[in-house]
PDB file of N, CA and C in Angstrom:
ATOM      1  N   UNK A   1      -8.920  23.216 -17.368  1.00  0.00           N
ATOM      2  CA  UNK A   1      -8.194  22.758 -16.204  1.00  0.00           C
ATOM      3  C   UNK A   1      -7.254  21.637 -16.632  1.00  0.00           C
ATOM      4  N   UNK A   2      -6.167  21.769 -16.166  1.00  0.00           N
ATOM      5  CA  UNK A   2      -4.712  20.814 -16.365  1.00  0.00           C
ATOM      6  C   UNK A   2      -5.288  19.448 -15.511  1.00  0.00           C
ATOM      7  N   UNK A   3      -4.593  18.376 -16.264  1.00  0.00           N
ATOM      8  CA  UNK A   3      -5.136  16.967 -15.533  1.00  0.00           C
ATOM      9  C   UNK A   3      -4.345  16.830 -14.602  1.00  0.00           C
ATOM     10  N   UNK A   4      -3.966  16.183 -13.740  1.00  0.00           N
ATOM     11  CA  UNK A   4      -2.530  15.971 -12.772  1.00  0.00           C
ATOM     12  C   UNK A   4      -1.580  15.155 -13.598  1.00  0.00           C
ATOM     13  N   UNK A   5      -1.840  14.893 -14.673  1.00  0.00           N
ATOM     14  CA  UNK A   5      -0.091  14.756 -15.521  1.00  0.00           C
ATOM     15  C   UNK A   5       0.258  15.173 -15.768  1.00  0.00           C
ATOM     16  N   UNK A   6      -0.961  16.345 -16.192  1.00  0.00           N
ATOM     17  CA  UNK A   6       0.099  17.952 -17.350  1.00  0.00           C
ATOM     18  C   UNK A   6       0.543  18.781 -16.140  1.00  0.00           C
ATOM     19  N   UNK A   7       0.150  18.674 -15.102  1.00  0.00           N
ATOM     20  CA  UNK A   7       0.265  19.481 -14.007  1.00  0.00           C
ATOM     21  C   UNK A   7       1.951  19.416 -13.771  1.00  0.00           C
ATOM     22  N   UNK A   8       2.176  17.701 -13.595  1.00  0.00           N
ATOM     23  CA  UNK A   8       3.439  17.059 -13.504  1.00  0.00           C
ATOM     24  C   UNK A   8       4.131  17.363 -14.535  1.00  0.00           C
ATOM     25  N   UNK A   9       4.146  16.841 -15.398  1.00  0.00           N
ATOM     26  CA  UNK A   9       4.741  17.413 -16.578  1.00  0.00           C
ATOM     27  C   UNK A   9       5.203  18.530 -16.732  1.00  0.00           C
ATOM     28  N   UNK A  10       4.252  19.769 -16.451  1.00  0.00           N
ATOM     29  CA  UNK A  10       4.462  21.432 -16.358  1.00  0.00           C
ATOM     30  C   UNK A  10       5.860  21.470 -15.419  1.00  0.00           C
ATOM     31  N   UNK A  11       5.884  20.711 -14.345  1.00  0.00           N
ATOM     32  CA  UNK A  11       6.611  21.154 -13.448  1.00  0.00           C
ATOM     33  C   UNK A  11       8.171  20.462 -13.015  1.00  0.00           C
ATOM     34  N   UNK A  12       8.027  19.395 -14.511  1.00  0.00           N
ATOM     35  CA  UNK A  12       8.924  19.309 -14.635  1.00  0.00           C
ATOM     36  C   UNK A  12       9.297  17.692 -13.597  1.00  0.00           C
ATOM     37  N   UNK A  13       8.355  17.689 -12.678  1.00  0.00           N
ATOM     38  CA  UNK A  13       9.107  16.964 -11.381  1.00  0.00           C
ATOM     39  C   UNK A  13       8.754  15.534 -12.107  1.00  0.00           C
ATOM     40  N   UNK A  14       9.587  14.361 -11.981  1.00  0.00           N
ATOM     41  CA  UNK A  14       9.277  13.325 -12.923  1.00  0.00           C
ATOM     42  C   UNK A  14      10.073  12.167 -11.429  1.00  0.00           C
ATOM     43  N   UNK A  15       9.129  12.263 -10.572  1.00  0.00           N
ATOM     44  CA  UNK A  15       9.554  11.478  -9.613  1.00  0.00           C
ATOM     45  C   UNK A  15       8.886  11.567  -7.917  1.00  0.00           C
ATOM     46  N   UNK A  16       8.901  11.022  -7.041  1.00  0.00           N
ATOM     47  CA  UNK A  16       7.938  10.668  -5.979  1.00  0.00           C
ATOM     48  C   UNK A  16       8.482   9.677  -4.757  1.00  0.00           C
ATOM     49  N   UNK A  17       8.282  10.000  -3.729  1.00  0.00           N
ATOM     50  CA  UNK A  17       9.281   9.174  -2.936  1.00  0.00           C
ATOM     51  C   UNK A  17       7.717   9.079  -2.155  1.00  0.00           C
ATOM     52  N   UNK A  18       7.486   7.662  -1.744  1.00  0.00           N
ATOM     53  CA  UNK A  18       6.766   6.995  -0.771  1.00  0.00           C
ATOM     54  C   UNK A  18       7.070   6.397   0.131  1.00  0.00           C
ATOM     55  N   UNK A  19       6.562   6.561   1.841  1.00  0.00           N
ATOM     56  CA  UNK A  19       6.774   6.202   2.714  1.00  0.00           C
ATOM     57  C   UNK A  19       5.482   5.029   3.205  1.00  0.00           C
ATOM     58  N   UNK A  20       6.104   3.820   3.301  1.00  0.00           N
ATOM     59  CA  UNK A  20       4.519   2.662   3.155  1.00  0.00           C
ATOM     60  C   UNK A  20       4.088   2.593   4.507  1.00  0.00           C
ATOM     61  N   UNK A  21       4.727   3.227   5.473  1.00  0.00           N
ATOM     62  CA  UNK A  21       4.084   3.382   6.566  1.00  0.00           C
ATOM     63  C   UNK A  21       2.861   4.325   6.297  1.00  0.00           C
ATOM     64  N   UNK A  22       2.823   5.693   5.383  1.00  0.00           N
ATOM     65  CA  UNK A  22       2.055   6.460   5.292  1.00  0.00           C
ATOM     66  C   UNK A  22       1.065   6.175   4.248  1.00  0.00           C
ATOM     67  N   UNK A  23       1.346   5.296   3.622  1.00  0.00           N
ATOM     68  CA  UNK A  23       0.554   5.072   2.402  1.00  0.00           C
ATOM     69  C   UNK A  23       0.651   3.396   1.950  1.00  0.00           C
ATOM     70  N   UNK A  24      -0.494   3.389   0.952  1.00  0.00           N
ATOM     71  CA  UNK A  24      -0.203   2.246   0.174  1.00  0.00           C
ATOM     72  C   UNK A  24       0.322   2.659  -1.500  1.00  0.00           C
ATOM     73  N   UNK A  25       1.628   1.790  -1.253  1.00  0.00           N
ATOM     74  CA  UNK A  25       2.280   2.094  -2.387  1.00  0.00           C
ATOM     75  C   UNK A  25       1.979   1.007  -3.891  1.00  0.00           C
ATOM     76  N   UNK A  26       1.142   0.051  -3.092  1.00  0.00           N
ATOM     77  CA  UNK A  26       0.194  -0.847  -4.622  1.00  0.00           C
ATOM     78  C   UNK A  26      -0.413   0.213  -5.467  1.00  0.00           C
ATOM     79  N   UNK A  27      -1.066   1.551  -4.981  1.00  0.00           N
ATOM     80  CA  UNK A  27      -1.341   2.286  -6.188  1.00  0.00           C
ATOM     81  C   UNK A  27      -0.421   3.286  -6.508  1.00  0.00           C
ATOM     82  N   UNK A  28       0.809   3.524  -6.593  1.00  0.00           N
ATOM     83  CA  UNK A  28       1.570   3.966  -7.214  1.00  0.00           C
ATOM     84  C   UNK A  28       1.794   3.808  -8.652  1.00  0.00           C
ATOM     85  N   UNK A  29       1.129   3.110  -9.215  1.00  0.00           N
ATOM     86  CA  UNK A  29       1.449   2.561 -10.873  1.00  0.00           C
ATOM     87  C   UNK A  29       0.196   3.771 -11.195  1.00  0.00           C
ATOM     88  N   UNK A  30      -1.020   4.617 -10.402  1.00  0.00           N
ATOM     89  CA  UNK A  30      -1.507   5.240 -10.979  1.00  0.00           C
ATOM     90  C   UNK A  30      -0.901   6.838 -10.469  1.00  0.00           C
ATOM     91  N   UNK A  31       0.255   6.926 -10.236  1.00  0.00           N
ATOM     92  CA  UNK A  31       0.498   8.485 -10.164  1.00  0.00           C
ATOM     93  C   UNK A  31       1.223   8.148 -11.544  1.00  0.00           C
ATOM     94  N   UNK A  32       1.572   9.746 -11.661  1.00  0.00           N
ATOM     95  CA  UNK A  32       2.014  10.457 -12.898  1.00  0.00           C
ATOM     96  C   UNK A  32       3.313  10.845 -13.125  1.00  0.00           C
ATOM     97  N   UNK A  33       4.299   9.530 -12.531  1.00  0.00           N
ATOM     98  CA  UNK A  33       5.653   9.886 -12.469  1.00  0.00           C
ATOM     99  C   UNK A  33       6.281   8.476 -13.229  1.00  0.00           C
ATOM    100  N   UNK A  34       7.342   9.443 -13.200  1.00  0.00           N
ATOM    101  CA  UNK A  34       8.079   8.296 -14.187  1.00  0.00           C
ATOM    102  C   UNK A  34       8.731   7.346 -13.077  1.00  0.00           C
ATOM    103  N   UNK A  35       9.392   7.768 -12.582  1.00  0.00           N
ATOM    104  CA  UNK A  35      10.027   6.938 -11.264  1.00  0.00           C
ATOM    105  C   UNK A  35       9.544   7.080  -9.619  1.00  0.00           C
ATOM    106  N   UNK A  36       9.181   5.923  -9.123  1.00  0.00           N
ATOM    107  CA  UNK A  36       8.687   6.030  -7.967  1.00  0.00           C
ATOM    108  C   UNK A  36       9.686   5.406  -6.786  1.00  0.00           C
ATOM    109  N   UNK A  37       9.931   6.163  -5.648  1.00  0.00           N
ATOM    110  CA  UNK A  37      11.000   5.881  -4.574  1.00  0.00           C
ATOM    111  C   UNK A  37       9.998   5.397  -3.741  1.00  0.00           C
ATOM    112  N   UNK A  38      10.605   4.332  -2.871  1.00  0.00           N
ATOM    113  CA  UNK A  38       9.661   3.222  -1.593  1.00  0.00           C
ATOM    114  C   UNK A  38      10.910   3.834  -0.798  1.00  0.00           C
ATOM    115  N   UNK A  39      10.702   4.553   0.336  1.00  0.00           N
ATOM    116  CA  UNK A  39      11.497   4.653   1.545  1.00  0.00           C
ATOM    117  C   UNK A  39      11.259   3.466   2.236  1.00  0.00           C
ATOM    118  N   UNK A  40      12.594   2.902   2.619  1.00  0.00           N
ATOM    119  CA  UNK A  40      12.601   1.949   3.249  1.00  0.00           C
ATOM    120  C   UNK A  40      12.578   2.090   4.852  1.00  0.00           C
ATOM    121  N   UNK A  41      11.748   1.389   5.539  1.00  0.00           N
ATOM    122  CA  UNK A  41      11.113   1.802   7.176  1.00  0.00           C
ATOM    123  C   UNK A  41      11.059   0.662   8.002  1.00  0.00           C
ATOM    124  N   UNK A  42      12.288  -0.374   7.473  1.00  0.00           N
ATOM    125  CA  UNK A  42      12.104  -1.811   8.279  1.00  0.00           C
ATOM    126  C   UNK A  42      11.730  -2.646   7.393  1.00  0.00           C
ATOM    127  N   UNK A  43      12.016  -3.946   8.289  1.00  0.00           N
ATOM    128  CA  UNK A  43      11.612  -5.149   7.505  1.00  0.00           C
ATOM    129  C   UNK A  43      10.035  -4.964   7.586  1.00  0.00           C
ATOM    130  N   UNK A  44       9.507  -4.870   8.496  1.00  0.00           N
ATOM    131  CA  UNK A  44       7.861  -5.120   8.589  1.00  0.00           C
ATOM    132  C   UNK A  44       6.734  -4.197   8.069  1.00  0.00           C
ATOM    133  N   UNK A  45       7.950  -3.204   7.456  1.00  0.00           N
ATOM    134  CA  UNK A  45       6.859  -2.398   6.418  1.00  0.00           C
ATOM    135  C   UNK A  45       7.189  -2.035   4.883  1.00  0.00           C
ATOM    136  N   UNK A  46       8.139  -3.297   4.540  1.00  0.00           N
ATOM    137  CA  UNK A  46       8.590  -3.448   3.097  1.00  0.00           C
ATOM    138  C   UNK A  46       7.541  -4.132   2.849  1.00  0.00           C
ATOM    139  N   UNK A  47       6.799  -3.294   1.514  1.00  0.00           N
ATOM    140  CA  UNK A  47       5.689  -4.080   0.404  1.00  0.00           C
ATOM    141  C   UNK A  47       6.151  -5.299   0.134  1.00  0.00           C
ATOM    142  N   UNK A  48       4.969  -6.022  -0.296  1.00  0.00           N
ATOM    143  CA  UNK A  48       5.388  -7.368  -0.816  1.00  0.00           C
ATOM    144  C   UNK A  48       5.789  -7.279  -2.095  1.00  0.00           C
ATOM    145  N   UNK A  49       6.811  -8.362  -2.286  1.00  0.00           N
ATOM    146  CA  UNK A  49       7.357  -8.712  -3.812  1.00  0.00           C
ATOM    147  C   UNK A  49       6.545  -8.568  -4.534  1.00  0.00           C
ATOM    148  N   UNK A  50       5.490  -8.877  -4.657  1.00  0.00           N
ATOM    149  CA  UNK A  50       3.965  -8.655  -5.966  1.00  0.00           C
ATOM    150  C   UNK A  50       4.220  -7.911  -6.139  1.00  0.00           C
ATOM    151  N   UNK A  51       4.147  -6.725  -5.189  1.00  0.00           N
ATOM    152  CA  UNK A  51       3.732  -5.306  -5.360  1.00  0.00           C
ATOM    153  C   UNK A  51       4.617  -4.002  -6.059  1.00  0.00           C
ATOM    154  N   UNK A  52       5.555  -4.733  -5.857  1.00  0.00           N
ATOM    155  CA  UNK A  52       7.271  -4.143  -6.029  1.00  0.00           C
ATOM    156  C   UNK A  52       7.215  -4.884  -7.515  1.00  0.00           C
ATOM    157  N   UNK A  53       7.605  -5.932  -7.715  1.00  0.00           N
ATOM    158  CA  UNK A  53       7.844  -6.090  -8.797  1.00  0.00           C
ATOM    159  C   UNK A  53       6.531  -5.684 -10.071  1.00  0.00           C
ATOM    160  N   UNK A  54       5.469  -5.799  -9.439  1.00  0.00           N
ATOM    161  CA  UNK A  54       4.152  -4.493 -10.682  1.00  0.00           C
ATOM    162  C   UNK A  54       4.346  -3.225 -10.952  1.00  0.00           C
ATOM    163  N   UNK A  55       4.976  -2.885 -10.028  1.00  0.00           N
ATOM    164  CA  UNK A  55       5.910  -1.360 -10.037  1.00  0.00           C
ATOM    165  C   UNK A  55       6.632  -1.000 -10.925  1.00  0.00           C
ATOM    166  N   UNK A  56       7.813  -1.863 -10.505  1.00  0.00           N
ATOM    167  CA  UNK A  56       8.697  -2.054 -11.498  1.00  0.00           C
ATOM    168  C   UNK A  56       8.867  -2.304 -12.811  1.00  0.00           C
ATOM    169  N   UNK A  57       7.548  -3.237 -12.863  1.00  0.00           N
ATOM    170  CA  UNK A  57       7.691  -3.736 -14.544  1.00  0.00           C
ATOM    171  C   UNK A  57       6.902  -2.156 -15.359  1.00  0.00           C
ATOM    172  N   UNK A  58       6.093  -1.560 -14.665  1.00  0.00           N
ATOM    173  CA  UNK A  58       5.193  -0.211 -15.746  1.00  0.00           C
ATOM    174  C   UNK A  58       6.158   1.086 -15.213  1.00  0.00           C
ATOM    175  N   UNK A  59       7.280   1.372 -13.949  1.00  0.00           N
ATOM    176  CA  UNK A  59       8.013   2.373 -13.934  1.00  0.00           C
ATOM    177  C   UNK A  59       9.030   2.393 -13.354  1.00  0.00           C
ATOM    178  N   UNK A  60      10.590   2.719 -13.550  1.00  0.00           N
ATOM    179  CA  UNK A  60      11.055   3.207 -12.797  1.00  0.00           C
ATOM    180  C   UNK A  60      11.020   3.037 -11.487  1.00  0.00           C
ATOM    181  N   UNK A  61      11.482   1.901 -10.532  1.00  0.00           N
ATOM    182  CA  UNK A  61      11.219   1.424  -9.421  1.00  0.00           C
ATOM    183  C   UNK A  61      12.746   1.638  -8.457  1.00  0.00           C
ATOM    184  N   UNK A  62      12.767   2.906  -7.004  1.00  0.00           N
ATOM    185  CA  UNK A  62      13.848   2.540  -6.132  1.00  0.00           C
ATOM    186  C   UNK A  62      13.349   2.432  -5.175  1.00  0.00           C
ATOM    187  N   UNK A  63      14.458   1.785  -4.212  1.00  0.00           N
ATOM    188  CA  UNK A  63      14.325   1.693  -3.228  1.00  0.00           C
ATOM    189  C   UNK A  63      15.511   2.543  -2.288  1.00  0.00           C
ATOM    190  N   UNK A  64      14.771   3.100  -1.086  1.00  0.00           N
ATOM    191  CA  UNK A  64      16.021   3.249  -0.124  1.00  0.00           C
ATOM    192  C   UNK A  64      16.421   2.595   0.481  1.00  0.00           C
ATOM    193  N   UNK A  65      17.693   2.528   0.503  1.00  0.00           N
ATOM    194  CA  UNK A  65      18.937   1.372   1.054  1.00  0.00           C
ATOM    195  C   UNK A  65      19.490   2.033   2.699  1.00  0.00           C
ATOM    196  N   UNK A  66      19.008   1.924   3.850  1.00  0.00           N
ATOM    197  CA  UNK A  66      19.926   2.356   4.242  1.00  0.00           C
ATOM    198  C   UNK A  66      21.781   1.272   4.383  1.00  0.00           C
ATOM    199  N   UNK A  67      22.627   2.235   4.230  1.00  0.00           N
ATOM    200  CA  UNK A  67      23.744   1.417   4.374  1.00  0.00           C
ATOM    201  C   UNK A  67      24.507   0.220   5.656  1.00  0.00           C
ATOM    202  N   UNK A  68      23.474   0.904   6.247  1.00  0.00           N
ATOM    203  CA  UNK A  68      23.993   0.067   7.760  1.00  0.00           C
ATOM    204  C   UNK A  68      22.566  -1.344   7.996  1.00  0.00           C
ATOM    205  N   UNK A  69      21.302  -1.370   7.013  1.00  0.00           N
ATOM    206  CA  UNK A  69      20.526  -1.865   7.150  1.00  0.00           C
ATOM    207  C   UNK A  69      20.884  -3.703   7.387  1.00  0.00           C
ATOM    208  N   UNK A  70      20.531  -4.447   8.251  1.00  0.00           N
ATOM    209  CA  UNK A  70      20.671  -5.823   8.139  1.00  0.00           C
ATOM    210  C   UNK A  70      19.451  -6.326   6.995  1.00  0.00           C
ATOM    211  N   UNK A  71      20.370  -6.933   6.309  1.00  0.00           N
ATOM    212  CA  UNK A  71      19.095  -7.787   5.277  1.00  0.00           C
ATOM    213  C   UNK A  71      19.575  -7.043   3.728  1.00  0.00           C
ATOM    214  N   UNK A  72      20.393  -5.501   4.056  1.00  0.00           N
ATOM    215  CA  UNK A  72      21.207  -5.125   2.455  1.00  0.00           C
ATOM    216  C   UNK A  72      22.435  -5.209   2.838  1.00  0.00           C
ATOM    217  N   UNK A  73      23.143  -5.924   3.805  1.00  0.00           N
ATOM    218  CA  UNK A  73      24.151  -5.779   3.695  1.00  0.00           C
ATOM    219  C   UNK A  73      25.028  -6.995   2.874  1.00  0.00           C
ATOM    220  N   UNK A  74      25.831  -6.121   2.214  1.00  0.00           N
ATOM    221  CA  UNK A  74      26.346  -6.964   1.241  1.00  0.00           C
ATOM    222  C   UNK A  74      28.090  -8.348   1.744  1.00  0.00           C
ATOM    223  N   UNK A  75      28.337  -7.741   2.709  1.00  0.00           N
ATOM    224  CA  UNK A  75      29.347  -8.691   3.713  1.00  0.00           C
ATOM    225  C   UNK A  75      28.540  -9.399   4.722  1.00  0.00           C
ATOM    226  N   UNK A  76      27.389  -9.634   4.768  1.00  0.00           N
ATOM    227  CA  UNK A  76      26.621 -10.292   5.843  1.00  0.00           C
ATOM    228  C   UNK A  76      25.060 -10.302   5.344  1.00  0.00           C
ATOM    229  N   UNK A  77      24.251 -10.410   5.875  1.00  0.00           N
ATOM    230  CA  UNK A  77      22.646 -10.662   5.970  1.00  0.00           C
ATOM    231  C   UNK A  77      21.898  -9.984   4.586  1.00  0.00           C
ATOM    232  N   UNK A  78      22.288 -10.663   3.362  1.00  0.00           N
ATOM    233  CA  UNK A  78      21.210  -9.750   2.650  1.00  0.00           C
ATOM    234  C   UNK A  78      19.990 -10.242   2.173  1.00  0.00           C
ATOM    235  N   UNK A  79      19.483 -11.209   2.721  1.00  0.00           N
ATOM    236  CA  UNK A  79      18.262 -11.866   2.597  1.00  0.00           C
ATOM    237  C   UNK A  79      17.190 -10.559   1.763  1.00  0.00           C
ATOM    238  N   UNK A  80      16.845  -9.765   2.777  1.00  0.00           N
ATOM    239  CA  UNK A  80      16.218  -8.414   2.222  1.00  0.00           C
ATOM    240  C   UNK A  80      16.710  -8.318   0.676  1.00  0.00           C
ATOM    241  N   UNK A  81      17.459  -7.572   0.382  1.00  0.00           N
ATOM    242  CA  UNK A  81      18.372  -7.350  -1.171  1.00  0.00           C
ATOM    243  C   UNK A  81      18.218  -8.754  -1.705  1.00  0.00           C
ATOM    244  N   UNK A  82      18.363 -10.161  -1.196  1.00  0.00           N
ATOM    245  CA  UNK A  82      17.895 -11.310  -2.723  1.00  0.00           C
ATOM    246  C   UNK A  82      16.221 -11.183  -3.145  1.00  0.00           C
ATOM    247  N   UNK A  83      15.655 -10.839  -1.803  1.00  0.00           N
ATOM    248  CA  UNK A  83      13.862 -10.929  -2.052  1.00  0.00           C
ATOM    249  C   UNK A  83      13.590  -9.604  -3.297  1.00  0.00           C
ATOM    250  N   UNK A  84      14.513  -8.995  -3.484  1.00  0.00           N
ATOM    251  CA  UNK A  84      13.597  -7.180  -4.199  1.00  0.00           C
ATOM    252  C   UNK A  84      13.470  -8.121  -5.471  1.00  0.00           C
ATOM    253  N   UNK A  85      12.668  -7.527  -6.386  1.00  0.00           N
ATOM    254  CA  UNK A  85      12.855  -7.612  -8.310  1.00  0.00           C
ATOM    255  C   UNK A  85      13.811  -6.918  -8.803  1.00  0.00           C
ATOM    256  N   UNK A  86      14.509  -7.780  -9.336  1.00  0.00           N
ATOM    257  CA  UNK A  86      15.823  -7.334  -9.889  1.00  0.00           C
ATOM    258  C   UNK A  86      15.675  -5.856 -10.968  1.00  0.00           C
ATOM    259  N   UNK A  87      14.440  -5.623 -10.997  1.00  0.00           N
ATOM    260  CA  UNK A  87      13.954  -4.527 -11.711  1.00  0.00           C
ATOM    261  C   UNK A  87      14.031  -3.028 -11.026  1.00  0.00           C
ATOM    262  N   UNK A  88      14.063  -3.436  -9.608  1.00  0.00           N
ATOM    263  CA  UNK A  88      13.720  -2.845  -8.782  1.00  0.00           C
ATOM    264  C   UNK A  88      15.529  -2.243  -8.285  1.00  0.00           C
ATOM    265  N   UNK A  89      15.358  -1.017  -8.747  1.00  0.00           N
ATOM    266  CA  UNK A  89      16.947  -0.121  -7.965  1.00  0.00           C
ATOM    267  C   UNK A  89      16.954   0.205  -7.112  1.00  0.00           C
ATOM    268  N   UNK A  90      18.432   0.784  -6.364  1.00  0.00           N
ATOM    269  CA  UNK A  90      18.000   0.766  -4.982  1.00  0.00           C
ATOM    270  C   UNK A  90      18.850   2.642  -5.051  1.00  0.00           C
ATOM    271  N   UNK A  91      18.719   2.897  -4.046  1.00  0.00           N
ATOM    272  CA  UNK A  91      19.101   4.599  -3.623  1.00  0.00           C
ATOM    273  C   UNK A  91      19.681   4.121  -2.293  1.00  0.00           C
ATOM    274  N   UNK A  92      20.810   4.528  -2.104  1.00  0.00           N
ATOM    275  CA  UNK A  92      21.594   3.702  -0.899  1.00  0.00           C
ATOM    276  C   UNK A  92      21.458   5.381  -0.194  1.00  0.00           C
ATOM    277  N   UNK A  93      20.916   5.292   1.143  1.00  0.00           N
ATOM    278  CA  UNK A  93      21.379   6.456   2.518  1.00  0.00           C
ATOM    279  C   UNK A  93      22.065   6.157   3.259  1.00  0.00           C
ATOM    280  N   UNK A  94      22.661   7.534   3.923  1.00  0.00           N
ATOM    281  CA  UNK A  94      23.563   7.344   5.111  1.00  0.00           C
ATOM    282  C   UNK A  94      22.746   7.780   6.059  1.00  0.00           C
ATOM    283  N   UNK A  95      22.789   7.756   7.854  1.00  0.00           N
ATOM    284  CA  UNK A  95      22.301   8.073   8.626  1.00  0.00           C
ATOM    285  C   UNK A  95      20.825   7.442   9.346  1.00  0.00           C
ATOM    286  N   UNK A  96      20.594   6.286   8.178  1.00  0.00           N
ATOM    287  CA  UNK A  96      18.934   6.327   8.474  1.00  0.00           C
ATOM    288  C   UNK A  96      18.770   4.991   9.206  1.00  0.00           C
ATOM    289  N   UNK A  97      18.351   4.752  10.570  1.00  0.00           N
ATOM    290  CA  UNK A  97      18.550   4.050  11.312  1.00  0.00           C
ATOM    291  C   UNK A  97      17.281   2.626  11.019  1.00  0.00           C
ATOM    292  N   UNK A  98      16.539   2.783  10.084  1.00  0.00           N
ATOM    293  CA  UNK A  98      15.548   2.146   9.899  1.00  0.00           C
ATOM    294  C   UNK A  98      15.454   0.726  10.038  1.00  0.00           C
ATOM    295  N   UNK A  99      16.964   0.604   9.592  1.00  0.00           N
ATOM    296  CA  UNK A  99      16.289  -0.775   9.280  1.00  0.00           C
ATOM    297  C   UNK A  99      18.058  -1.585  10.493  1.00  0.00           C
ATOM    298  N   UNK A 100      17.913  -0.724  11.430  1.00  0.00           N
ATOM    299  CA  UNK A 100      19.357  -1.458  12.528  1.00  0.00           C
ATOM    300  C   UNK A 100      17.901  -2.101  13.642  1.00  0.00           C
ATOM    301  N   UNK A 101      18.568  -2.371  14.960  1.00  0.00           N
ATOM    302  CA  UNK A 101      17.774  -3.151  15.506  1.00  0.00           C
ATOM    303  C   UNK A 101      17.677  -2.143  16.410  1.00  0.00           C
TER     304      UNK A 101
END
Protein backbone atom coordinates (compact mmCIF):
# COMPACT_ATOMS: atom_id res chain seq x y z
CA UNK A 1 0.00 0.00 0.00
CA UNK A 2 1.19 3.61 -1.22
CA UNK A 3 1.75 6.08 1.82
CA UNK A 4 -0.20 9.41 1.12
CA UNK A 5 3.02 11.00 -0.32
CA UNK A 6 3.60 8.46 -2.93
CA UNK A 7 -0.04 8.67 -3.47
CA UNK A 8 0.67 12.59 -4.03
CA UNK A 9 3.53 12.26 -5.76
CA UNK A 10 1.85 9.54 -8.22
CA UNK A 11 -0.54 12.14 -9.04
CA UNK A 12 1.45 14.54 -9.68
CA UNK A 13 -0.71 17.24 -7.64
CA UNK A 14 2.04 19.22 -5.60
CA UNK A 15 -0.35 21.68 -3.95
CA UNK A 16 -3.59 22.26 -1.58
CA UNK A 17 -5.75 25.14 -0.98
CA UNK A 18 -7.22 25.52 2.68
CA UNK A 19 -10.18 27.16 3.85
CA UNK A 20 -9.54 28.04 7.93
CA UNK A 21 -13.00 28.38 8.38
CA UNK A 22 -13.12 24.57 7.54
CA UNK A 23 -10.09 23.50 9.02
CA UNK A 24 -7.08 24.10 11.05
CA UNK A 25 -4.41 25.08 8.90
CA UNK A 26 -1.48 24.83 11.96
CA UNK A 27 -1.30 21.23 10.67
CA UNK A 28 -0.66 21.82 7.27
CA UNK A 29 3.23 21.47 7.62
CA UNK A 30 2.08 17.66 7.93
CA UNK A 31 0.35 17.20 4.46
CA UNK A 32 2.33 16.08 1.54
CA UNK A 33 2.49 19.10 -0.61
CA UNK A 34 4.90 21.25 -1.60
CA UNK A 35 2.86 24.42 -1.54
CA UNK A 36 -0.01 25.14 0.63
CA UNK A 37 -2.88 27.93 -0.31
CA UNK A 38 -4.83 29.69 2.99
CA UNK A 39 -8.07 31.04 1.29
CA UNK A 40 -8.58 34.11 2.62
CA UNK A 41 -12.32 34.44 4.51
CA UNK A 42 -11.95 37.83 6.43
CA UNK A 43 -10.09 39.40 8.88
CA UNK A 44 -11.47 37.15 11.75
CA UNK A 45 -10.53 33.99 10.25
CA UNK A 46 -6.90 34.79 9.10
CA UNK A 47 -4.45 32.33 11.11
CA UNK A 48 -2.17 33.87 13.31
CA UNK A 49 1.28 35.13 12.25
CA UNK A 50 2.93 32.06 14.25
CA UNK A 51 1.15 29.92 12.28
CA UNK A 52 1.70 31.39 8.84
CA UNK A 53 5.02 32.15 9.23
CA UNK A 54 5.84 27.97 10.46
CA UNK A 55 4.29 27.35 7.21
CA UNK A 56 6.17 29.25 5.41
CA UNK A 57 9.50 28.67 6.70
CA UNK A 58 9.11 24.27 5.90
CA UNK A 59 6.78 25.13 2.48
CA UNK A 60 5.72 27.05 -0.06
CA UNK A 61 3.24 29.41 1.64
CA UNK A 62 0.04 31.56 -0.39
CA UNK A 63 -2.30 33.37 0.37
CA UNK A 64 -5.58 34.53 -1.32
CA UNK A 65 -5.72 38.14 -1.94
CA UNK A 66 -8.93 39.21 -2.73
CA UNK A 67 -8.34 42.50 -4.81
CA UNK A 68 -10.98 44.64 -3.46
CA UNK A 69 -10.06 43.30 0.21
CA UNK A 70 -9.55 46.29 2.95
CA UNK A 71 -6.34 45.55 4.87
CA UNK A 72 -4.47 44.37 1.05
CA UNK A 73 -5.10 47.23 -0.39
CA UNK A 74 -2.18 48.72 -1.62
CA UNK A 75 -3.56 52.70 -2.16
CA UNK A 76 -5.23 52.55 1.26
CA UNK A 77 -5.61 50.09 4.38
CA UNK A 78 -2.99 47.44 4.19
CA UNK A 79 -2.47 46.76 7.72
CA UNK A 80 -3.56 42.99 6.80
CA UNK A 81 -0.58 42.69 3.92
CA UNK A 82 2.23 44.43 6.63
CA UNK A 83 1.08 41.62 9.39
CA UNK A 84 1.70 38.31 6.67
CA UNK A 85 5.60 36.75 6.74
CA UNK A 86 7.26 38.11 4.13
CA UNK A 87 7.76 34.41 3.26
CA UNK A 88 4.42 34.11 2.83
CA UNK A 89 3.00 34.83 -1.16
CA UNK A 90 0.02 35.94 -1.97
CA UNK A 91 -2.51 34.65 -5.08
CA UNK A 92 -4.48 37.83 -5.77
CA UNK A 93 -8.66 37.00 -6.84
CA UNK A 94 -11.17 38.77 -8.53
CA UNK A 95 -14.82 38.56 -7.47
CA UNK A 96 -14.38 37.32 -3.90
CA UNK A 97 -16.24 39.45 -1.58
CA UNK A 98 -14.54 38.16 1.60
CA UNK A 99 -12.84 40.36 2.91
CA UNK A 100 -15.31 43.97 1.76
CA UNK A 101 -17.63 44.94 4.58
Amino acid sequence: MLSAEARVRETDIDAVALKPVECDVAVAHDLPFETIVVDYEGREHLPERDVLAELAAKQDLRLTVPVRASGFDPLGDDSVAESLPEDAGRVFVAGNRAGEP
